[in-house]
Protein backbone atom coordinates (compact mmCIF):
# COMPACT_ATOMS: atom_id res chain seq x y z
CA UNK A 1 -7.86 -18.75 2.20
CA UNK A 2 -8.97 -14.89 2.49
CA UNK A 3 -7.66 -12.42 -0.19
CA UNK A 4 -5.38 -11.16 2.15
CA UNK A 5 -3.51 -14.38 2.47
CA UNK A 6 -3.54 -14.99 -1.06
CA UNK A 7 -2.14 -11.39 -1.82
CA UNK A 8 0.61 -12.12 0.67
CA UNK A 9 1.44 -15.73 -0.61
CA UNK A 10 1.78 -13.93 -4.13
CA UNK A 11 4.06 -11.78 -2.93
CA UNK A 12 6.00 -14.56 -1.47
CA UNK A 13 6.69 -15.94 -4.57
CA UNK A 14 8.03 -12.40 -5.77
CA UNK A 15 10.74 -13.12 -3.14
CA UNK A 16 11.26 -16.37 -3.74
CA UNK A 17 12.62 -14.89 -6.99
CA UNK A 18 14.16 -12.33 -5.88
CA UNK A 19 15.99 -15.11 -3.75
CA UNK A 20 16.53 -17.51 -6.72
CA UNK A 21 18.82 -13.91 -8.14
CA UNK A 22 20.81 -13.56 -5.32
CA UNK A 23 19.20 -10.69 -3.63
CA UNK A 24 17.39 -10.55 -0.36
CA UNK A 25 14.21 -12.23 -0.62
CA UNK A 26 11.40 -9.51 -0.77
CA UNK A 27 8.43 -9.05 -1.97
CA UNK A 28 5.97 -7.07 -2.99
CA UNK A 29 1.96 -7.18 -4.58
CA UNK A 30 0.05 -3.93 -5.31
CA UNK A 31 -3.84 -4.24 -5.13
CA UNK A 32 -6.70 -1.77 -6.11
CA UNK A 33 -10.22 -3.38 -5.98
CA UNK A 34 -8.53 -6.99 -6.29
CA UNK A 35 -6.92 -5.95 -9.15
CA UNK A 36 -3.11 -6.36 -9.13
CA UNK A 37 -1.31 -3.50 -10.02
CA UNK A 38 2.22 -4.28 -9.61
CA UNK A 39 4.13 -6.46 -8.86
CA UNK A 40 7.72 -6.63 -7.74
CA UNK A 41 10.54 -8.30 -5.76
CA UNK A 42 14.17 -6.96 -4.68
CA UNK A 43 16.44 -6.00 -7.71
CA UNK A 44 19.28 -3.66 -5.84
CA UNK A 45 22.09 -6.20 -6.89
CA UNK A 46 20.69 -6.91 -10.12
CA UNK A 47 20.55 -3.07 -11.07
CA UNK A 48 23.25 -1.83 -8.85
CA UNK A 49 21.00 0.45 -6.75
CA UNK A 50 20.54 0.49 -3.43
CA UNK A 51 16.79 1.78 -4.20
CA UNK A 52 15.67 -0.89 -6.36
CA UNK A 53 13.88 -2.59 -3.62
CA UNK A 54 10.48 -4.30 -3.89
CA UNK A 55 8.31 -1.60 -2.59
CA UNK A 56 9.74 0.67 -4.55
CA UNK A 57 9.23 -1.86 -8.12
CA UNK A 58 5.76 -1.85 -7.13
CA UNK A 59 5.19 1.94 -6.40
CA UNK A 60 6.82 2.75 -9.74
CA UNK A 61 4.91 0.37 -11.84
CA UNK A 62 1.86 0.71 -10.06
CA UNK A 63 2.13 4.54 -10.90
CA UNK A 64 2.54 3.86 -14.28
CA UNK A 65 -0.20 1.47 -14.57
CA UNK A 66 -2.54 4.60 -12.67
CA UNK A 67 -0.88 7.24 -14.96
CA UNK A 68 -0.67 8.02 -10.90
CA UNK A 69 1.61 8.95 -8.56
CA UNK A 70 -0.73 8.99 -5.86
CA UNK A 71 -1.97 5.09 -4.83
CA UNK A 72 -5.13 6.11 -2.56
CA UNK A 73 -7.49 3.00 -2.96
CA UNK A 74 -4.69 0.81 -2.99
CA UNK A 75 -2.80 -2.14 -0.50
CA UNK A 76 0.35 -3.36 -0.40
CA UNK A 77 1.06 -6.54 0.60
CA UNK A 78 4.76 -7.14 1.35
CA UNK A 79 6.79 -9.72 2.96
CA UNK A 80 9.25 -7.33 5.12
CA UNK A 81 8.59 -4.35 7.38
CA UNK A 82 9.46 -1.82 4.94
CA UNK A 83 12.71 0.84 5.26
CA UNK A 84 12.35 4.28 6.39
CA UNK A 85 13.35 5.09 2.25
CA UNK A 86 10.39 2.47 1.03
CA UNK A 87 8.06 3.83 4.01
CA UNK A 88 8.60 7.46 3.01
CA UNK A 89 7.84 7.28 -0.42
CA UNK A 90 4.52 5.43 0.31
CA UNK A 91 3.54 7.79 2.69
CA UNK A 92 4.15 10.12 -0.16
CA UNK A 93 2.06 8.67 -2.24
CA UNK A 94 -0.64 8.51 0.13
CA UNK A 95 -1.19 4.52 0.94
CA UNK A 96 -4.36 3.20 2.01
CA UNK A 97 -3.36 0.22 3.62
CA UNK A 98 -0.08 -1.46 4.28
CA UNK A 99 0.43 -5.64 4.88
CA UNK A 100 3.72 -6.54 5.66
CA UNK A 101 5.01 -10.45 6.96
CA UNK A 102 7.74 -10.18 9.29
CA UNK A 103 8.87 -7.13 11.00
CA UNK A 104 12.50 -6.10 10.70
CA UNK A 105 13.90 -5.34 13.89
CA UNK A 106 16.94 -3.62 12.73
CA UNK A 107 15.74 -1.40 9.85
CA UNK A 108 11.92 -1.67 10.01
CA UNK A 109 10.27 1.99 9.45
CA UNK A 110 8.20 1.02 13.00
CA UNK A 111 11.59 1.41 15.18
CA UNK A 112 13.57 4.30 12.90
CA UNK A 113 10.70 6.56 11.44
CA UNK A 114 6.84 5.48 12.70
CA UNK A 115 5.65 8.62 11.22
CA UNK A 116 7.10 8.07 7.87
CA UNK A 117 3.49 6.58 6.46
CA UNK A 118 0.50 8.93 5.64
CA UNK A 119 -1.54 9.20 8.73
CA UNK A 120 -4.29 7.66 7.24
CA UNK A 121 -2.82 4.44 6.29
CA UNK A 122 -3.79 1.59 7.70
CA UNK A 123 -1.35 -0.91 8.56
CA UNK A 124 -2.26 -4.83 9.60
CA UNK A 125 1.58 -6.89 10.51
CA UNK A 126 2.46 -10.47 10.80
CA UNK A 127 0.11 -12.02 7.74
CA UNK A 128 2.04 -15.37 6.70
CA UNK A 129 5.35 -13.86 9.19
CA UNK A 130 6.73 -17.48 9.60
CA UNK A 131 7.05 -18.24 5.91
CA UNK A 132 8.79 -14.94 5.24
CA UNK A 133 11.14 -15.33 8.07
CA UNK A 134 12.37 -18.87 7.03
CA UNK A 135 12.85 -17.59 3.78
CA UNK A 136 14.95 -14.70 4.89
CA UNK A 137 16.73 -16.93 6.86
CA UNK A 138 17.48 -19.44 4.52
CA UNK A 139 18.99 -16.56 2.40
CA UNK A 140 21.36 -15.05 4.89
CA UNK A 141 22.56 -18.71 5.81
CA UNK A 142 23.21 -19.22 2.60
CA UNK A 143 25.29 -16.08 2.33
CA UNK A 144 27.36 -17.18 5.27
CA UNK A 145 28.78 -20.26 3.57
């Protein structure tokens, strides 16, 4: 397994707990010179805000951890496309690479706002796609009963 992959399958398990809370299974793993700097997972129902998702956990914590706000030198590995909100605010703070799992079709930064990421981040999609689709999946189905 490369240290992409096992980024990514850490940042599965952040969604897995996010899913084990009730909220939509996404996560997220902040890396600097293979050194974890955040992690985080979806918390908008737990905290009642509709910005408390993973990407954002990990950008604030990871800032912290800096004493930061800008993450140059850094990847994040994430299980969903990230929002135009979550896409913005790591273009803001100037992203050197992105990793995302599955794409999101619907609300995906790619279809609404492809600019929103600093033009010099570089962005690799579909590492581990399957797993984070099934999980996903297995969350909304869930919601339907």
């Amino acid at each position: 397994m490369n240290e992409a992959e096992r980024y990514m399958r850490m940042a599965l398990e952040e969604a897995r707990r996010a899913f084990d809370r009730g909220e939509v299974p996404v996560g997220a793993i902040l890396v600097s010179r293979n050194r974890i700097l955040a992690r985080g997972h979806n918390l908008t129902e737990t905290l009642m805000d509709v910005t408390a998702h993973a990407e954002m956990q990990a950008i604030t914590a990871a800032a912290s951890t800096l004493g930061g706000k800008y993450l140059q030198d850094c990847t994040l590995y994430v299980t969903l496309e990230p929002c135009v909100m979550c896409a913005g605010a790591l273009g803001w703070a100037q992203l050197s690479e992105l990793v995302y799992a599955a794409a999101d079709e619907k609300r995906g930064y790619t279809r609404l706002a492809p600019q929103a990421l600093h033009p010099k981040t570089k962005v690799t999609k579909g590492l581990l796609a399957e797993e984070s689709v099934a999980l996903l999946q297995e969350f909304f189905k869930n919601k339907r009963r």
